[in-house]
N, C-alpha and C. Protein backbone atom coordinates (compact mmCIF):
# COMPACT_ATOMS: atom_id res chain seq x y z
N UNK A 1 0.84 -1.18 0.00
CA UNK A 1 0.00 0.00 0.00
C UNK A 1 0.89 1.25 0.00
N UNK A 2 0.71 2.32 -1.25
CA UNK A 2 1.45 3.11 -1.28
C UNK A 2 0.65 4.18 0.03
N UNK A 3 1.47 5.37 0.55
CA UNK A 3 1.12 6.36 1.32
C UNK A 3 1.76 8.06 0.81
N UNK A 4 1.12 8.43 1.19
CA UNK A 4 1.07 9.92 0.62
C UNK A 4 1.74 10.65 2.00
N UNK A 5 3.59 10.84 2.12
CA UNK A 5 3.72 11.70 3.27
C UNK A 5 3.77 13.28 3.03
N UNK A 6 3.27 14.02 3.68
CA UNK A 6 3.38 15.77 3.56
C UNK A 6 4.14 15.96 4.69
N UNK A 7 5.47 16.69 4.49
CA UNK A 7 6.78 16.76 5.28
C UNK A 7 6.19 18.71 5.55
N UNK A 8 5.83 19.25 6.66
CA UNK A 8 5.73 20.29 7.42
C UNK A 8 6.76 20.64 7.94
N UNK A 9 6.95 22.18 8.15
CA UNK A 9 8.17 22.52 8.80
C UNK A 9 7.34 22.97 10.36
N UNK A 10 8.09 23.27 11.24
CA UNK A 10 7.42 22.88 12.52
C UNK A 10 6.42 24.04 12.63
N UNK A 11 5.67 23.60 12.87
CA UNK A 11 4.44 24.76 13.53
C UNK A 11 3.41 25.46 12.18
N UNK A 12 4.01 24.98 10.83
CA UNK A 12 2.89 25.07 9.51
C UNK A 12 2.39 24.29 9.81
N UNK A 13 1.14 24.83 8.71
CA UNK A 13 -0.17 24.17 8.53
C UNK A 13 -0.16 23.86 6.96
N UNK A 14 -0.12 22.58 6.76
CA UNK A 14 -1.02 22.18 5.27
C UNK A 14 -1.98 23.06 4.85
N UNK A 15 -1.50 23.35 3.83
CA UNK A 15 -2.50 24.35 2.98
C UNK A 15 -4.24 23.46 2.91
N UNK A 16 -4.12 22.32 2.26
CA UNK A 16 -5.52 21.39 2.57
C UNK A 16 -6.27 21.72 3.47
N UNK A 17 -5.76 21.74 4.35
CA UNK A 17 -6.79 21.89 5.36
C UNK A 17 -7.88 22.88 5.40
N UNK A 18 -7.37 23.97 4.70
CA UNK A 18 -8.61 24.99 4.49
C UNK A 18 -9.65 24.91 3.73
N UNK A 19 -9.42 24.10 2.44
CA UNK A 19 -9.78 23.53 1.42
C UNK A 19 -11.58 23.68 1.52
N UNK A 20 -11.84 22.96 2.81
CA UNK A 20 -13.38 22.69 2.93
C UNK A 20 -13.96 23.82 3.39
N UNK A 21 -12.87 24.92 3.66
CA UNK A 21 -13.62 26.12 4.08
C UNK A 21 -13.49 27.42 2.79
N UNK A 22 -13.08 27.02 2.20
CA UNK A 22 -12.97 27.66 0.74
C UNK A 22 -13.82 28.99 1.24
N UNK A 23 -13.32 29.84 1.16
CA UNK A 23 -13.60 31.66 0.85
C UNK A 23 -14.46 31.94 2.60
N UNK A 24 -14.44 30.96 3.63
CA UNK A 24 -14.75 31.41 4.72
C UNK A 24 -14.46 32.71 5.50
N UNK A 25 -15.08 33.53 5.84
CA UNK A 25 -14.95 34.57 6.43
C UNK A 25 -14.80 36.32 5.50
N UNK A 26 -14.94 35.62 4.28
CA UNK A 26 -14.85 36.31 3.68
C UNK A 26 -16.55 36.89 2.83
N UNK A 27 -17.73 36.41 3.26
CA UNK A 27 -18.79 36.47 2.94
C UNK A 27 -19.37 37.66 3.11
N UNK A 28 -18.65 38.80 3.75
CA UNK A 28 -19.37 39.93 3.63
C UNK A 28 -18.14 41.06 2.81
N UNK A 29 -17.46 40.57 2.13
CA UNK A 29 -16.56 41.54 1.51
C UNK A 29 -17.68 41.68 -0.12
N UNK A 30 -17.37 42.58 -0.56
CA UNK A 30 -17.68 42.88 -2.01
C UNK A 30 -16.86 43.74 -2.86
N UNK A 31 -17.28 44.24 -3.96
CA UNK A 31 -16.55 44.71 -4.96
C UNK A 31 -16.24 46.24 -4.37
N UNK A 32 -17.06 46.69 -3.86
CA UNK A 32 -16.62 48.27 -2.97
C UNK A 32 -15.33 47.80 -2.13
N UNK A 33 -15.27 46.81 -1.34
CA UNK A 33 -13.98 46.56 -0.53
C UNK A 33 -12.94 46.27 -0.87
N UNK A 34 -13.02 45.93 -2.24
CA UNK A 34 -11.09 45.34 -2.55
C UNK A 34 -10.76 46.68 -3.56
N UNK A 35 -9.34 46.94 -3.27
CA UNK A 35 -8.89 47.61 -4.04
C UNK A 35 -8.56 47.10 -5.93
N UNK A 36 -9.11 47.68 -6.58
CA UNK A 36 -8.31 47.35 -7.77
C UNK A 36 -6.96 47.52 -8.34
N UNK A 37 -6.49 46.57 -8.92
CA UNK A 37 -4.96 46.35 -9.20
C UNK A 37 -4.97 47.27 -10.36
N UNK A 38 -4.44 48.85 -10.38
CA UNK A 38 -3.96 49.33 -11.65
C UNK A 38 -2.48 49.14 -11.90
N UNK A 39 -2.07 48.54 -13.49
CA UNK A 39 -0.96 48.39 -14.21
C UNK A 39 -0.47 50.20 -14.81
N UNK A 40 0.67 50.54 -13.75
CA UNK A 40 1.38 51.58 -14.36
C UNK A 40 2.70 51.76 -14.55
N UNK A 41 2.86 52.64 -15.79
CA UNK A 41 3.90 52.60 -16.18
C UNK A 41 4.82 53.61 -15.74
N UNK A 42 6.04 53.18 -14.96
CA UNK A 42 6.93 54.00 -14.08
C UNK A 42 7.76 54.59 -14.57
N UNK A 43 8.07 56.10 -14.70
CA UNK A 43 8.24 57.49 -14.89
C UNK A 43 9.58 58.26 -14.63
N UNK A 44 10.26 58.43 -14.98
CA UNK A 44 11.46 59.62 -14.02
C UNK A 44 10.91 60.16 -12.84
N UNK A 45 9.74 60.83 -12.87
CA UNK A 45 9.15 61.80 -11.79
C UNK A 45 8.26 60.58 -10.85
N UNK A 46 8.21 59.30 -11.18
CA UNK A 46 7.18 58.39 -10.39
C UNK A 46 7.55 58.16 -9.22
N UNK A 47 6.76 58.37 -8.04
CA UNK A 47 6.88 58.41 -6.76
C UNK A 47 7.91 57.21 -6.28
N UNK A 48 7.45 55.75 -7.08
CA UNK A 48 7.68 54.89 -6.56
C UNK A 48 9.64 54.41 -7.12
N UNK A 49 9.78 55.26 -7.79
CA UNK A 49 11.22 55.49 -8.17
C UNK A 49 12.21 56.41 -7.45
N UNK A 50 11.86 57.47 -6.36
CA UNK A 50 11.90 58.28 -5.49
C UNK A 50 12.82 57.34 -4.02
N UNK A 51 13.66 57.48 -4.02
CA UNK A 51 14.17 56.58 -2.33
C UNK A 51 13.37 57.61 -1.41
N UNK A 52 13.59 58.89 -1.46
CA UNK A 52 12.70 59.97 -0.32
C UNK A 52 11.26 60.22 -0.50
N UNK A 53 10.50 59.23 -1.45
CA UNK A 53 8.60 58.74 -1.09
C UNK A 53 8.52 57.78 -0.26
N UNK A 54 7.40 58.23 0.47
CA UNK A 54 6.97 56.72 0.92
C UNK A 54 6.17 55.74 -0.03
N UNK A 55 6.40 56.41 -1.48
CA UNK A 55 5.92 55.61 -2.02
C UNK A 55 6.95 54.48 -3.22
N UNK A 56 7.73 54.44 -2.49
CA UNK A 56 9.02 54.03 -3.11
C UNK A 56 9.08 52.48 -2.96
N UNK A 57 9.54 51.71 -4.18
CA UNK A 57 9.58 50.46 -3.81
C UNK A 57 11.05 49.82 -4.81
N UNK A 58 11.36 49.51 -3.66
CA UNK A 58 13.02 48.91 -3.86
C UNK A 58 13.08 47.85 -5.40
N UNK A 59 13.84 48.42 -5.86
CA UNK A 59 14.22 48.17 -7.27
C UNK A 59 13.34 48.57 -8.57
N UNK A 60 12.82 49.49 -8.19
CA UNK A 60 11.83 50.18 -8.77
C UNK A 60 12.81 51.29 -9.85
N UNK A 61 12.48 51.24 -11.01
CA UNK A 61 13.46 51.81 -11.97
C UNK A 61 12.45 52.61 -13.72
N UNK A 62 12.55 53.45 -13.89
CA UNK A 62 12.00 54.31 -14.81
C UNK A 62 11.88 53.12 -15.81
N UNK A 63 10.64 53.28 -16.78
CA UNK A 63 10.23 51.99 -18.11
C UNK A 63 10.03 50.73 -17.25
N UNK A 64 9.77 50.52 -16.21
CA UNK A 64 9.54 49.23 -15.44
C UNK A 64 7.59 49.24 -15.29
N UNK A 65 6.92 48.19 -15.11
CA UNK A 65 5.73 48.80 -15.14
C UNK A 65 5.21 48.05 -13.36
N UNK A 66 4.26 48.84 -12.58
CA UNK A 66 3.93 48.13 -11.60
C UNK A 66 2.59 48.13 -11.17
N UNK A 67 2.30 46.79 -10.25
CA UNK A 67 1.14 46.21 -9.81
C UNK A 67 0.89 47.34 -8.80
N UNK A 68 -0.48 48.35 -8.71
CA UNK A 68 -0.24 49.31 -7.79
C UNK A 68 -1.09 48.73 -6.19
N UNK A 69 -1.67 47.43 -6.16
CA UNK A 69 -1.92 46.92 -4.79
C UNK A 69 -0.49 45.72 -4.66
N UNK A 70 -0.43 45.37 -4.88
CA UNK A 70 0.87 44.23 -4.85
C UNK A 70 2.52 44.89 -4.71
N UNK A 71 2.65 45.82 -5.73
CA UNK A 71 3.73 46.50 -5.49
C UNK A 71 4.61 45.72 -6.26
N UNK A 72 4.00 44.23 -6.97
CA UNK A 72 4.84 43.90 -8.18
C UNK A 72 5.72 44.68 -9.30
N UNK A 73 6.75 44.29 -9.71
CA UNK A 73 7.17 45.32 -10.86
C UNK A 73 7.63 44.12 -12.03
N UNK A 74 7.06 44.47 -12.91
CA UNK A 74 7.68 43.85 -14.72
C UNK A 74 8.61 44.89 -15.37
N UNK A 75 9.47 44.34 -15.60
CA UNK A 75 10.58 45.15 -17.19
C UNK A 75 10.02 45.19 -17.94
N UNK A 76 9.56 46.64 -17.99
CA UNK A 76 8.80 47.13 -19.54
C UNK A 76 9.76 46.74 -20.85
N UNK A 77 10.93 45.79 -20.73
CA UNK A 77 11.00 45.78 -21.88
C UNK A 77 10.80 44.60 -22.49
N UNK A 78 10.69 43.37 -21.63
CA UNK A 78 9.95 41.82 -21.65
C UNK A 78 8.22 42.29 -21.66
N UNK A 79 7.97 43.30 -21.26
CA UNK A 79 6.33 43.22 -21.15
C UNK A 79 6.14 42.41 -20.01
N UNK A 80 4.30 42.73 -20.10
CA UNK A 80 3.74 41.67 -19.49
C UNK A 80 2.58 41.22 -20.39
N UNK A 81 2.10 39.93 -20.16
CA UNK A 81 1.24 39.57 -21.43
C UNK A 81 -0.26 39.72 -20.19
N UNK A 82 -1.20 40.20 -21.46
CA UNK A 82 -2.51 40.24 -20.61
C UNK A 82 -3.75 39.90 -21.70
N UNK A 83 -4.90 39.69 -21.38
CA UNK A 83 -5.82 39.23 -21.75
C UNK A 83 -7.03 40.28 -21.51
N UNK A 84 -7.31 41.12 -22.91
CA UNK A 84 -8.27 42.27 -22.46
C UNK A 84 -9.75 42.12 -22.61
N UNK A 85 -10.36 41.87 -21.51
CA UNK A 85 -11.82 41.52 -21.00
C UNK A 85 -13.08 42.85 -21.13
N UNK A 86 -12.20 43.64 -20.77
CA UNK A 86 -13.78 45.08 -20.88
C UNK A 86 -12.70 46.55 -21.40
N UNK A 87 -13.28 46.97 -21.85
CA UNK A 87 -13.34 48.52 -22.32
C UNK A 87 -14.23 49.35 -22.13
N UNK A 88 -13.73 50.77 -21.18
CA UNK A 88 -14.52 51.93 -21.36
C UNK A 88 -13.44 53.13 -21.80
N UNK A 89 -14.45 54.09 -21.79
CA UNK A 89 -13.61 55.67 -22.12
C UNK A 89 -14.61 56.11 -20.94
N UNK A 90 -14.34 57.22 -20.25
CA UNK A 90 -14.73 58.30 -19.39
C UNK A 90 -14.32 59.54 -19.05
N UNK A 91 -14.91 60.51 -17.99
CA UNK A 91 -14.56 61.41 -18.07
C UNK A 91 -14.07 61.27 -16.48
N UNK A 92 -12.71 61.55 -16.02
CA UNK A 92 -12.31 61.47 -14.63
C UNK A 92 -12.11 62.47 -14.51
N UNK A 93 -12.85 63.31 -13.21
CA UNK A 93 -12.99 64.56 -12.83
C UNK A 93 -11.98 64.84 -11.79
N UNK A 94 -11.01 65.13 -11.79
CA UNK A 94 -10.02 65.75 -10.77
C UNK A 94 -9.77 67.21 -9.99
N UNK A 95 -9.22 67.28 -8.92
CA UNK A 95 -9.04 68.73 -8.47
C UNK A 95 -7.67 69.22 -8.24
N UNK A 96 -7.28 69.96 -8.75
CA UNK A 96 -5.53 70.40 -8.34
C UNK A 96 -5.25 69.35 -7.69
N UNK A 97 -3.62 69.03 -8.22
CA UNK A 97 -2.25 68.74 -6.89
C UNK A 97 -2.68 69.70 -5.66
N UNK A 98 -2.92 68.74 -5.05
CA UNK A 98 -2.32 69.08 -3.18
C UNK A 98 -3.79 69.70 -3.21
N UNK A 99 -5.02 69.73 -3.70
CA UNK A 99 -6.28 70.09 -3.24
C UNK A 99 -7.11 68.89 -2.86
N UNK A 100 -6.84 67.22 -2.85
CA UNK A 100 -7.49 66.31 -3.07
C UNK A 100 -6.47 65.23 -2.50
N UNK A 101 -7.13 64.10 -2.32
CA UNK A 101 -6.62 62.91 -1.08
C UNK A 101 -5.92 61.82 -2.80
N UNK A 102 -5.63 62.42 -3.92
CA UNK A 102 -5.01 61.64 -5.01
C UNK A 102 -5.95 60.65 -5.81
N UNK A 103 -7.40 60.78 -6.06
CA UNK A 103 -8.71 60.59 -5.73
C UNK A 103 -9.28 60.81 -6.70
N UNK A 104 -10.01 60.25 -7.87
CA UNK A 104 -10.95 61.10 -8.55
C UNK A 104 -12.10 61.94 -7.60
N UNK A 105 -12.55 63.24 -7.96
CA UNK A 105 -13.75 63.66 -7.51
C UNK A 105 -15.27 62.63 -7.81
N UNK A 106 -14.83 62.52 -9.26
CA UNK A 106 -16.34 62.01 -9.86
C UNK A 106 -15.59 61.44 -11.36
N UNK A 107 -16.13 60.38 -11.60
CA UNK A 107 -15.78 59.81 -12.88
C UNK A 107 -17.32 59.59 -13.97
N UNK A 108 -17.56 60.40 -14.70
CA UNK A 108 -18.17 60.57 -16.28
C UNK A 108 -18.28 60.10 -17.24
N UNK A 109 -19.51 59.32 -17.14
CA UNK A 109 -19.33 58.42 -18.89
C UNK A 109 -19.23 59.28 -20.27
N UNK A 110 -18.68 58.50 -20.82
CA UNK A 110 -18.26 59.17 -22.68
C UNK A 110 -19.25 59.71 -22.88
N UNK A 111 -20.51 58.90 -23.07
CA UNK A 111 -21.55 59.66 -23.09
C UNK A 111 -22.56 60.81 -22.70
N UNK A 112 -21.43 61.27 -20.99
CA UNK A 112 -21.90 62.45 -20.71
C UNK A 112 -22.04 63.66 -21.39
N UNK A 113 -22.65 64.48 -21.18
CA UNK A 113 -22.55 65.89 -22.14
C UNK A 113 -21.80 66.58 -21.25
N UNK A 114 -21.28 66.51 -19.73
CA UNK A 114 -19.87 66.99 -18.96
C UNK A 114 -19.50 68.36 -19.52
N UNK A 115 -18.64 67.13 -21.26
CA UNK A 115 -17.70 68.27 -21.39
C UNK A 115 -17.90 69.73 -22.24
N UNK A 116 -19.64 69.71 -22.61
CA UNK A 116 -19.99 70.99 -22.94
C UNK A 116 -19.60 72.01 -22.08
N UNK A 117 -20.07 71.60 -20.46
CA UNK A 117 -19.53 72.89 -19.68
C UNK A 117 -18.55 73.02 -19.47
N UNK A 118 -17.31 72.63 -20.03
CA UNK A 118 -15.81 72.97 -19.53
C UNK A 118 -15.43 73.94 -20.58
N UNK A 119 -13.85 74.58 -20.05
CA UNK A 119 -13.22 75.76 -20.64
C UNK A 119 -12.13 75.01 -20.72
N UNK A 120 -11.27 75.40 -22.12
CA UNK A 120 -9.61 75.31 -21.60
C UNK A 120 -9.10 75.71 -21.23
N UNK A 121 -8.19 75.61 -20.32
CA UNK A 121 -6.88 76.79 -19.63
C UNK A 121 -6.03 76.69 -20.31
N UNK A 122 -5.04 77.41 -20.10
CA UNK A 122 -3.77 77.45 -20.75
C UNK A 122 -2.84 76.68 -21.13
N UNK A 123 -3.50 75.76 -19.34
CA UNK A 123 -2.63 74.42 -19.76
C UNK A 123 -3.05 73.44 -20.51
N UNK A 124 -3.88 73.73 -21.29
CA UNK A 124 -4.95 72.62 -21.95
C UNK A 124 -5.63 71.69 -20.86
N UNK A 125 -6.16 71.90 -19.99
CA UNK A 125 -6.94 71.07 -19.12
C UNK A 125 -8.13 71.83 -19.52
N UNK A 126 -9.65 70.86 -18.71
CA UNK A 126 -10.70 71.13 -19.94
C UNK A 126 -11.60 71.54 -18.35
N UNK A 127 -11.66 72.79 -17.80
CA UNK A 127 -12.03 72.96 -16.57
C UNK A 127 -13.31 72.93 -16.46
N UNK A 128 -14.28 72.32 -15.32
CA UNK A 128 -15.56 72.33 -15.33
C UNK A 128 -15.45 73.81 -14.43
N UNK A 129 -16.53 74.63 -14.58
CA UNK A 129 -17.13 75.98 -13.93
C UNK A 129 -16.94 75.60 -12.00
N UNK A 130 -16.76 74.21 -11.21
CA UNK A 130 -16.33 74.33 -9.97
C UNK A 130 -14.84 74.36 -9.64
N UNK A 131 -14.05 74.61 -10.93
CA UNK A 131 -12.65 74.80 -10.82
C UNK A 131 -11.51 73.26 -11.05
N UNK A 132 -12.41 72.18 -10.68
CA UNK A 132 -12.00 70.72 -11.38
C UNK A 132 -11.41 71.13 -12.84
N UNK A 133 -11.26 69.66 -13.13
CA UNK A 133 -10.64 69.60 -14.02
C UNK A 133 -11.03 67.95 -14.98
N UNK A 134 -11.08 67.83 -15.85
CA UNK A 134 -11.32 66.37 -16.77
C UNK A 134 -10.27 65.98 -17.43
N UNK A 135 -10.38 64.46 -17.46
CA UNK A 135 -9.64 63.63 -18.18
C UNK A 135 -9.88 63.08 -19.08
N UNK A 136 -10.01 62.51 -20.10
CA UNK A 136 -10.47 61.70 -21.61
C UNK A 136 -9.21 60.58 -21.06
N UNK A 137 -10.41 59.54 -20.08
CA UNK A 137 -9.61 58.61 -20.05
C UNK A 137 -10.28 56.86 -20.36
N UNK A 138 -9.12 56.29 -20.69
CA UNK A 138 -9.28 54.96 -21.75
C UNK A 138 -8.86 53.77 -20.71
N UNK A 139 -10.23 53.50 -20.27
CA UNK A 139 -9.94 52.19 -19.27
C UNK A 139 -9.55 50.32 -19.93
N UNK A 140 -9.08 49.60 -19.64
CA UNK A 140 -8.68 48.63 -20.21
C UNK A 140 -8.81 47.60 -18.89
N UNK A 141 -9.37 46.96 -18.74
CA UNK A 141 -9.85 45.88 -17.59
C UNK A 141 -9.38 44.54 -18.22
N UNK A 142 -8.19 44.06 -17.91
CA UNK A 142 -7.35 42.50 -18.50
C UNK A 142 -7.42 41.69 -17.29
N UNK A 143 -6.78 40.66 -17.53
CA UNK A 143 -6.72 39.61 -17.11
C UNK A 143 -4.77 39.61 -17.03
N UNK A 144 -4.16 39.92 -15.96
CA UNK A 144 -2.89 39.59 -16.10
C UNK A 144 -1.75 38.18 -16.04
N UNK A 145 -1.34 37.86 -16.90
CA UNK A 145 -1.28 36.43 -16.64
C UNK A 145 0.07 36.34 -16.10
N UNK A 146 0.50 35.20 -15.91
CA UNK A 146 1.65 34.44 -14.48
C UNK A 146 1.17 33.73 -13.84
N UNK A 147 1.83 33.19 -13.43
CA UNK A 147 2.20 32.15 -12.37
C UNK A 147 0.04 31.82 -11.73
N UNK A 148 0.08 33.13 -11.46
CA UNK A 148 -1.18 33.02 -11.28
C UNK A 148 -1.98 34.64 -11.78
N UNK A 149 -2.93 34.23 -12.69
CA UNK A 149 -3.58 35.14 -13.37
C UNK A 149 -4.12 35.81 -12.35
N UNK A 150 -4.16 37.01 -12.57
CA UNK A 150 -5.36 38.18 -11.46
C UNK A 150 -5.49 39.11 -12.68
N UNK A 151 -6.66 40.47 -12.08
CA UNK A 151 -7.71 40.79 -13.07
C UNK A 151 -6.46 42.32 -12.63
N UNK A 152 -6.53 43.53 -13.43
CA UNK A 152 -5.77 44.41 -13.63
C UNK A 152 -6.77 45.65 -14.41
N UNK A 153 -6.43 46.41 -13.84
CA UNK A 153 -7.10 47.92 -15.12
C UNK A 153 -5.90 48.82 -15.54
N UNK A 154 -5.60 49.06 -16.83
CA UNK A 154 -4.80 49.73 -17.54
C UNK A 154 -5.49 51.15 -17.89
N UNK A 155 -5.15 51.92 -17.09
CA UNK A 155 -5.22 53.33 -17.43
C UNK A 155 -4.80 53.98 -18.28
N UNK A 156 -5.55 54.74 -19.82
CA UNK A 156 -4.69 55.35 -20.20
C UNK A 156 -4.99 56.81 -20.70
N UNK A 157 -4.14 57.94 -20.61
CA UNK A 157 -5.04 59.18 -20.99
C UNK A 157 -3.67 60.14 -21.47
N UNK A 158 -4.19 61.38 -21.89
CA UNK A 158 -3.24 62.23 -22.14
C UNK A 158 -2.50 61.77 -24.06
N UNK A 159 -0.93 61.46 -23.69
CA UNK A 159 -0.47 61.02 -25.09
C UNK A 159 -0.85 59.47 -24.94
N UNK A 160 -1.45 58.69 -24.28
CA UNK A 160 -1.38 57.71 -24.25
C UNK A 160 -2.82 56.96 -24.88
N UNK A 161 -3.79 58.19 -25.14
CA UNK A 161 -4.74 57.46 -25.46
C UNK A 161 -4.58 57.14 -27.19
N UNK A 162 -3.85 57.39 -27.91
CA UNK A 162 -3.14 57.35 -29.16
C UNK A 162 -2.91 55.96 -29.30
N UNK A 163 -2.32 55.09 -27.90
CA UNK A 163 -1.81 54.03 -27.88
C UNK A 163 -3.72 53.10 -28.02
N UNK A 164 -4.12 53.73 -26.68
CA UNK A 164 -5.31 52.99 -26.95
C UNK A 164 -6.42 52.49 -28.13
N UNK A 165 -5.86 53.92 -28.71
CA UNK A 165 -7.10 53.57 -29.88
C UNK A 165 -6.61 53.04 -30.86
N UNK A 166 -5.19 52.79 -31.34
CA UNK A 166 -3.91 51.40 -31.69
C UNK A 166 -4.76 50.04 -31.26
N UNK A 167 -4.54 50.35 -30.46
CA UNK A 167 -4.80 48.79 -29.56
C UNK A 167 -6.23 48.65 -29.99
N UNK A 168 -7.07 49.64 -29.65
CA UNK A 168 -8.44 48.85 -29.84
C UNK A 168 -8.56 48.73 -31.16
N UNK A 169 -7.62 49.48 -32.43
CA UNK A 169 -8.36 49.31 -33.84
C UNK A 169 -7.39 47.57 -33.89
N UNK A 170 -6.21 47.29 -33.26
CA UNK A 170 -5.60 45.92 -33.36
C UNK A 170 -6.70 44.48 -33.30
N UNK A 171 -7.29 45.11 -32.04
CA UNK A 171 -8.44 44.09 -31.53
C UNK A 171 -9.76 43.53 -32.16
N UNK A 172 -10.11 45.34 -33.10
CA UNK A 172 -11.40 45.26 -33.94
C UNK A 172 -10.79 44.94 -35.20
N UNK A 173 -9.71 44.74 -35.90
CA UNK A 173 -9.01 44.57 -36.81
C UNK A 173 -8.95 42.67 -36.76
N UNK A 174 -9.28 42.26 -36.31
CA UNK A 174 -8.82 40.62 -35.98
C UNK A 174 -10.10 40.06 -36.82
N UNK A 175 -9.95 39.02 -37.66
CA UNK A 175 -10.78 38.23 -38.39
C UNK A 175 -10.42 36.88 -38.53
N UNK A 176 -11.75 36.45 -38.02
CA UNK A 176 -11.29 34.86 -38.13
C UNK A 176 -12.30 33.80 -38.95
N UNK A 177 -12.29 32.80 -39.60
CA UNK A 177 -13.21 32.31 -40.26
C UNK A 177 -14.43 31.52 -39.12
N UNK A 178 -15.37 31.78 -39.71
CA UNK A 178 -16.81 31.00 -39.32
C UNK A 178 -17.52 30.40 -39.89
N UNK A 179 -18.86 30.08 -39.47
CA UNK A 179 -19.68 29.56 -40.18
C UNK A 179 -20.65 30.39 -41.00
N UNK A 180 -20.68 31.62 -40.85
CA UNK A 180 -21.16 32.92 -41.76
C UNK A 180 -19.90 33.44 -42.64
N UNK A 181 -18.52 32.98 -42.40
CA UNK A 181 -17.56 34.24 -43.20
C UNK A 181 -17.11 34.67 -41.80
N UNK A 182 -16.06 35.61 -42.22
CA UNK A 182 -15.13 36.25 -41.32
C UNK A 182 -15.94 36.42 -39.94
N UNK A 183 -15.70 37.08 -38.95
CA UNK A 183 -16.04 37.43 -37.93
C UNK A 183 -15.34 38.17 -36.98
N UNK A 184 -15.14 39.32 -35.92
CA UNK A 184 -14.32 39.35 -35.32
C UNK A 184 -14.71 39.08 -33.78
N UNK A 185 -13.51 38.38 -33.19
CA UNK A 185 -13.78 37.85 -32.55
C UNK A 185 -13.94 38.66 -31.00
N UNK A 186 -13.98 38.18 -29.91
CA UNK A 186 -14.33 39.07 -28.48
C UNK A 186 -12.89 39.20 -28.34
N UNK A 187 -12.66 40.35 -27.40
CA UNK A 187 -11.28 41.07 -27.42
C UNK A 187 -10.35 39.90 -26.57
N UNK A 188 -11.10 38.64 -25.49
CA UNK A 188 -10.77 38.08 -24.91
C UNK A 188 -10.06 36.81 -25.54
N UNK A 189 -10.08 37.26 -27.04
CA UNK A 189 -9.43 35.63 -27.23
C UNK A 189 -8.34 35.54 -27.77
N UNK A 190 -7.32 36.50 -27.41
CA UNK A 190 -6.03 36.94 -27.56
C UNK A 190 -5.02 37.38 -26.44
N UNK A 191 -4.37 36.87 -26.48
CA UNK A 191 -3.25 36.85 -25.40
C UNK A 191 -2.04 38.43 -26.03
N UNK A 192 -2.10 39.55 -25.63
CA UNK A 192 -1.33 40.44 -25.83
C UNK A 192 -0.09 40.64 -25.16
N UNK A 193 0.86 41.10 -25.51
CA UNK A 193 2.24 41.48 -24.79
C UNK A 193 2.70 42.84 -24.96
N UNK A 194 2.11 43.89 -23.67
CA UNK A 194 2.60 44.82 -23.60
C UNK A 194 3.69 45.39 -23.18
N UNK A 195 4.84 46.06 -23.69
CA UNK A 195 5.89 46.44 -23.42
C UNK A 195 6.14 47.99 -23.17
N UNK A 196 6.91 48.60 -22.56
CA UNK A 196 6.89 50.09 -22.51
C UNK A 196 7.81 50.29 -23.51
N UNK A 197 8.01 51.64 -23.68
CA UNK A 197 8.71 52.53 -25.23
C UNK A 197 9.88 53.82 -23.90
């Protein structure tokens, strides 16, 4: 009779054992409670490249891209490969540096009419009449893959939405044969590899 030994180091616990309690204690969390994992791409000026932030994370280096709940980092120049599940555009309403907890105020669907009431300033920001400010920004909700897949949102706005609308004509650009003729397929059935520039 063969036997199955599991060699513990003193005072662990077998992972099994939880097994039958699968997601216990966790029955009153929801989607308001977990933070979402945004994928960003790290900067000269990025905090987390800074030794004097507290938002600094050791080996953290400009073109590197990072997990912003995990504090993971990928070499933007291997990429990371991801799997893109949802798309929006919106309007993210912000208030000055150093007026706000780093926070959207209020986030705006594409479809809002928003940005009738805004002005430009000088700096090209598109100001609403309470002194805020808007973003034309390009959400990307993937699937990040490794070791173990988790779900990710790719932010992108400013010069970057140039990239986005690349990417999404890549995605709507895809044809594959069917049983009608071509088709294109859901954005999910492609494995992408994003790299920084």
């Amino acid at each position: 009779m063969n036997q199955v030994q599991i060699k513990e180091k003193a005072g662990a616990l077998s992972t099994n054992i939880f097994e039958d309690d699968a997601g216990a204690g966790s029955q009153n969390i929801t989607q308001e409670d977990l933070a979402l994992p945004f994928l960003k791409v790290l900067g000269q000026l990025s905090p987390e490249v800074n030794k004097q932030n507290a938002k600094f994370i050791s080996g953290a280096e400009p073109g590197m891209i990072v997990n912003s709940v995990t504090k993971e980092l990928y070499d933007g120049a291997k990429g990371i490969n991801v799997i893109p599940v949802h798309y929006e555009r919106q309007y993210v309403e912000w208030q000055d540096r150093g007026q706000s907890g780093n926070a959207p105020v209020a986030i705006h669907s594409a479809d809002s009419d928003i940005v009738s009431t805004t002005t430009r300033d000088k700096s090209w920001k598109d100001r609403l009449p309470n002194g805020n400010y808007l973003e034309n920004t390009a959400s990307h909700f993937v699937i990040l893959m490794g070791k173990t897949p988790s779900t990710a949102l790719i932010s992108m706005k400013a010069t970057q939405l140039k990239i986005s609308r690349k990417w999404n004509s890549m995605m709507m650009g895809l044809k594959l044969p069917g049983k009608k003729g071509l088709f294109t397929p859901p954005t999910y059935s492609h494995i992408y590899n994003l790299k920084t520039v």
